[in-house]
C-alpha atoms as a PDB file:
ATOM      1  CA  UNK A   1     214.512  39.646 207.411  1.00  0.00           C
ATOM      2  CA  UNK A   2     211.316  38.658 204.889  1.00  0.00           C
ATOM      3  CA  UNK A   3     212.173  37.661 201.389  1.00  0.00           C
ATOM      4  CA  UNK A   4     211.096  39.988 198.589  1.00  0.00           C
ATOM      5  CA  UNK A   5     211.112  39.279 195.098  1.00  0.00           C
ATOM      6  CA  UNK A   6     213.563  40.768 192.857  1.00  0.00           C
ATOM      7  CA  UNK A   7     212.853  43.405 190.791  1.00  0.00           C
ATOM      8  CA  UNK A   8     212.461  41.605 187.578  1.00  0.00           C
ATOM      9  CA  UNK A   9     211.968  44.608 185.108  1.00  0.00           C
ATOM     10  CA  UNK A  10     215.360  46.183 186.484  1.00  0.00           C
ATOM     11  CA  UNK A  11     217.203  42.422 185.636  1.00  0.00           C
ATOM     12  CA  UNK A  12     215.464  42.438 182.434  1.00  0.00           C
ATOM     13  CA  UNK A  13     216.622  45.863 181.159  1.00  0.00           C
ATOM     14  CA  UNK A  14     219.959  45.397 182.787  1.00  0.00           C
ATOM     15  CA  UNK A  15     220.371  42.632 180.506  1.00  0.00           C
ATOM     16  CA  UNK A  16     218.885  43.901 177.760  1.00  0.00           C
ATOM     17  CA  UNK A  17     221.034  47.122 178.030  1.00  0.00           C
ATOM     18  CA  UNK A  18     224.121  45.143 178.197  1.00  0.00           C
ATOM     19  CA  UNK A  19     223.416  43.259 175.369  1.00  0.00           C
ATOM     20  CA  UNK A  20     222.499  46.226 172.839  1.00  0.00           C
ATOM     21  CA  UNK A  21     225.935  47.767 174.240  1.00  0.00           C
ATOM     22  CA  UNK A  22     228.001  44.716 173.529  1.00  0.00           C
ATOM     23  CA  UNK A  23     226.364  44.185 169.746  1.00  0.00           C
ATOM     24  CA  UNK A  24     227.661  48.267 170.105  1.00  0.00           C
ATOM     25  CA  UNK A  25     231.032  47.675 171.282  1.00  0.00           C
ATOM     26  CA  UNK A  26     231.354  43.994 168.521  1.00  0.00           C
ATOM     27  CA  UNK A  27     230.378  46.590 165.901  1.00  0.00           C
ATOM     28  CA  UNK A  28     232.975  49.622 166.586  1.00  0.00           C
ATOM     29  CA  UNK A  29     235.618  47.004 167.369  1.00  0.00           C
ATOM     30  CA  UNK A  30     235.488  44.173 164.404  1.00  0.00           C
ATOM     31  CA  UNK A  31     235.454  47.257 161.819  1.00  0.00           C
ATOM     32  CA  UNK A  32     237.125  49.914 163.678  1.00  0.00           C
ATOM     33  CA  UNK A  33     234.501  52.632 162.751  1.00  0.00           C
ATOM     34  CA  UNK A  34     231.331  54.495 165.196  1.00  0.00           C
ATOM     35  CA  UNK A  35     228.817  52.072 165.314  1.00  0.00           C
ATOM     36  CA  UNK A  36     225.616  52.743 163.096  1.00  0.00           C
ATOM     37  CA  UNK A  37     223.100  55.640 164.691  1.00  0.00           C
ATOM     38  CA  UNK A  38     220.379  52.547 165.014  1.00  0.00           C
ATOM     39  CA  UNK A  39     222.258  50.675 167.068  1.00  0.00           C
ATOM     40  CA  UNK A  40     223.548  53.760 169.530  1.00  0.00           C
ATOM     41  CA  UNK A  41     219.881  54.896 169.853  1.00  0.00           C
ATOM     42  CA  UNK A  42     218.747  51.008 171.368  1.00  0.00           C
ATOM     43  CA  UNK A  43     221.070  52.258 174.002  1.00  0.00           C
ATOM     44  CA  UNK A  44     219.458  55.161 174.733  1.00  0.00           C
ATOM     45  CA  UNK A  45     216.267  54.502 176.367  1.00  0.00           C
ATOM     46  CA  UNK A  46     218.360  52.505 179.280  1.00  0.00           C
ATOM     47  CA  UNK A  47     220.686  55.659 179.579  1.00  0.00           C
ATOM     48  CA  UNK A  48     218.027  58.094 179.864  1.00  0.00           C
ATOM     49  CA  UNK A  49     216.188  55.810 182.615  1.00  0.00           C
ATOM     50  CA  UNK A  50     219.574  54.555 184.750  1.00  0.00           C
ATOM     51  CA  UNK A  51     222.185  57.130 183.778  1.00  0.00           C
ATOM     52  CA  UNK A  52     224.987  54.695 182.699  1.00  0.00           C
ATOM     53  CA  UNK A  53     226.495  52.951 180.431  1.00  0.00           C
ATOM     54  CA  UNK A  54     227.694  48.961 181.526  1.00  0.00           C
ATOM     55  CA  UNK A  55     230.615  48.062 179.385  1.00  0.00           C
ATOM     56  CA  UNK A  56     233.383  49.756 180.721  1.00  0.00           C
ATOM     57  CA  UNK A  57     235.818  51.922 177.935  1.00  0.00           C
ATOM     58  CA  UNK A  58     239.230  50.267 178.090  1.00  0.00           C
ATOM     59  CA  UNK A  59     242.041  52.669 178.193  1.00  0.00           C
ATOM     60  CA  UNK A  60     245.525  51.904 177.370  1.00  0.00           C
ATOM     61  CA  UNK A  61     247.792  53.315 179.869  1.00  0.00           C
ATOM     62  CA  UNK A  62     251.314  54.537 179.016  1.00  0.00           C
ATOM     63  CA  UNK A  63     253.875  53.436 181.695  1.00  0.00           C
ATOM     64  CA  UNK A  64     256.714  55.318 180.311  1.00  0.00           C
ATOM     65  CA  UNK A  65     259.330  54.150 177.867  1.00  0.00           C
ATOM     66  CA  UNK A  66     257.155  52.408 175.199  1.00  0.00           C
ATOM     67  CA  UNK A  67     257.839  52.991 171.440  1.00  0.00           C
ATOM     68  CA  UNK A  68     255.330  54.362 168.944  1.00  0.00           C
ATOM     69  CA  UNK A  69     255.341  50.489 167.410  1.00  0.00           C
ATOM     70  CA  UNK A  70     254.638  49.134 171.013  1.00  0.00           C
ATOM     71  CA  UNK A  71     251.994  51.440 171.708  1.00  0.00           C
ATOM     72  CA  UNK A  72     250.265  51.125 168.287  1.00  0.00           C
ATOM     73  CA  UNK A  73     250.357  47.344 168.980  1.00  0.00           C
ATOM     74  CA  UNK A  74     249.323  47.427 172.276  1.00  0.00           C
ATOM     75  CA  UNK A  75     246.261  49.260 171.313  1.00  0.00           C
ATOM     76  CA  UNK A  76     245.812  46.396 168.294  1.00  0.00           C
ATOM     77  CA  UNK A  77     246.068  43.494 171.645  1.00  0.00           C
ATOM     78  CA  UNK A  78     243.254  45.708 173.332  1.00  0.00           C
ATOM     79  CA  UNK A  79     241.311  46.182 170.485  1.00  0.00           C
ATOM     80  CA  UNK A  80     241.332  42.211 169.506  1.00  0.00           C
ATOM     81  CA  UNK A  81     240.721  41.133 173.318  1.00  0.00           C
ATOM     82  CA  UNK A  82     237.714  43.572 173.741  1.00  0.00           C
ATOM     83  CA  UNK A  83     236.596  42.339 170.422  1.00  0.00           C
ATOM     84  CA  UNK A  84     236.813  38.752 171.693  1.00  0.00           C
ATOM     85  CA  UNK A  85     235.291  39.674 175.304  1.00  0.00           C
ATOM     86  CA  UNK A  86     231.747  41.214 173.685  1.00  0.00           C
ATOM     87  CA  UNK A  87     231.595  38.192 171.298  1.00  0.00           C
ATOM     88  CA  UNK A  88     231.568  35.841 173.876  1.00  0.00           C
ATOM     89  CA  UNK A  89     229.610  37.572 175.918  1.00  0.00           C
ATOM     90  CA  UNK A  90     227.117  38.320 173.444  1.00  0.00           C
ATOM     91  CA  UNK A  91     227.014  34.321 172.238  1.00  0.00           C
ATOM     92  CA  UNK A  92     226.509  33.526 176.258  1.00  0.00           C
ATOM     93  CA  UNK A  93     223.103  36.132 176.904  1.00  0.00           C
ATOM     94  CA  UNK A  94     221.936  34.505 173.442  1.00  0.00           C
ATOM     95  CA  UNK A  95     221.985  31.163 174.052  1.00  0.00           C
ATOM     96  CA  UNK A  96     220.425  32.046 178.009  1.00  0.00           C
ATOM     97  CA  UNK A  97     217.620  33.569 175.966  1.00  0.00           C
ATOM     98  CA  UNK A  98     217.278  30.852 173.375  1.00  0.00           C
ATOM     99  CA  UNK A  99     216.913  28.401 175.666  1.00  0.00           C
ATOM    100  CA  UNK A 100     214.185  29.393 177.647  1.00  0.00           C
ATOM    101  CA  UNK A 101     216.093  29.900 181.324  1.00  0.00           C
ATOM    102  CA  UNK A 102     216.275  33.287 181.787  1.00  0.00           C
ATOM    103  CA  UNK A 103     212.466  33.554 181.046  1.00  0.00           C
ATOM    104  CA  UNK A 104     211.951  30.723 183.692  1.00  0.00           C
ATOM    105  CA  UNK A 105     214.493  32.256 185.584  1.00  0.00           C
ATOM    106  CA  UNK A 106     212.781  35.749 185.852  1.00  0.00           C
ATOM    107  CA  UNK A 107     209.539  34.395 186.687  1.00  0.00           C
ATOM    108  CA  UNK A 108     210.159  32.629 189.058  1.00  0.00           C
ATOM    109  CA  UNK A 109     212.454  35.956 190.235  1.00  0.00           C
ATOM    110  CA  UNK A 110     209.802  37.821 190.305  1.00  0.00           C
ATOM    111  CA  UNK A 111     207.136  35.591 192.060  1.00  0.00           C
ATOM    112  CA  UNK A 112     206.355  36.140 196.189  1.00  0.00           C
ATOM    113  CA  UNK A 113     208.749  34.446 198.114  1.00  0.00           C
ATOM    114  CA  UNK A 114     207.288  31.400 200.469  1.00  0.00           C
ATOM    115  CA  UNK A 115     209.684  32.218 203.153  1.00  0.00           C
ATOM    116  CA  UNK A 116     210.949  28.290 202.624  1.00  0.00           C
ATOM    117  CA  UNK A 117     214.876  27.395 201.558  1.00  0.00           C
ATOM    118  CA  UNK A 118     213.738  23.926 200.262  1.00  0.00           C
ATOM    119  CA  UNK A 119     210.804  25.292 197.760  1.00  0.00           C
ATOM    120  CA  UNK A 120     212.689  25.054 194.441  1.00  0.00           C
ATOM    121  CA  UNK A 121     211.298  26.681 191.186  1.00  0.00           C
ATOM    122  CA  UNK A 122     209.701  24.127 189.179  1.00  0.00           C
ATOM    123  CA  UNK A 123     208.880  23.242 185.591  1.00  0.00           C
ATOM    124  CA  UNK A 124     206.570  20.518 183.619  1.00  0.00           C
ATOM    125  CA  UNK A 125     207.286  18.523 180.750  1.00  0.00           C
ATOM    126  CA  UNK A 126     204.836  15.802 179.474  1.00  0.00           C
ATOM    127  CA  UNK A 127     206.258  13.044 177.968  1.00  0.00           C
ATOM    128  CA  UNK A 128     205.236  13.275 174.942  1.00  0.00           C
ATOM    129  CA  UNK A 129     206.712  16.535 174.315  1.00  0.00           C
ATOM    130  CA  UNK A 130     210.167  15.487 175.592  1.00  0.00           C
ATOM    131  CA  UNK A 131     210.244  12.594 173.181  1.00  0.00           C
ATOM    132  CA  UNK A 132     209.178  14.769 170.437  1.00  0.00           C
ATOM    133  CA  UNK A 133     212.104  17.287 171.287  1.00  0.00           C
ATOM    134  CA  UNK A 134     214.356  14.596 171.096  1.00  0.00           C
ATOM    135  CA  UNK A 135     213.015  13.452 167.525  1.00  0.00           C
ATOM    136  CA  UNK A 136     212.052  10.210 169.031  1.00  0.00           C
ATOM    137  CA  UNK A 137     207.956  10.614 168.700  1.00  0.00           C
ATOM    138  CA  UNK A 138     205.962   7.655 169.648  1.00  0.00           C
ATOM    139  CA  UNK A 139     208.893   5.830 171.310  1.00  0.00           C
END
């Protein structure tokens, strides 16, 4: 079978997508109201080109036998996880961004593949500019 390169712009709006619907999904849950029409509509373009949404809707499911005061604070416990789950999620894609790796990551995604298991993406630093990053210029 010949290596192919992944399709890069489908990764790239996949993540994109998932982060505009968790920044959704942190607003609705940390102040329990619909999220702001800006926000819903940097959703849309992704909906109208793959048809879906990513973060799954959590339901609550009633097993018989629960009390109003269990059920209210069961949906509390789901509301407070969910709200936890999309923070850290959201603080993870971030800090991939911020760093610089999933840009490297995608390039070298999307390059032609050389057929060969040892040939490893690479990437240059001088010196100069690693010493300066680690505010120790002209050491």
């Amino acid at each position: 079978m010949k290596p192919t390169p992944y399709p890069v712009e489908a990764i790239r709006d996949f993540l994109d997508q998932l982060q505009r619907e968790l920044e959704v999904d942190r607003y609705q849950l940390s102040i329990s109201a619909e999220p702001q029409r800006e926000l819903i509509e940097r959703v849309s373009p992704y909906l109208e080109k793959y048809g879906r949404f990513l973060v799954p809707f959590v339901v609550v499911k009633e097993e018989g036998g629960e009390t109003e005061e269990q059920k209210a604070r069961a949906l509390v416990v789901a509301r407070e996880m969910m709200l936890r789950i999309a923070e850290q999620a959201l603080h993870a894609l971030v800090a991939l961004r911020e760093t610089g790796l999933l840009d490297m990551a995608l390039k070298s995604a999307g390059a032609p593949p050389t057929g060969s298991k040892t040939d490893y993406p690479t990437v240059e630093f001088s010196i100069r500019w690693l010493l300066e990053q680690s505010g120790e210029p002209g050491r």
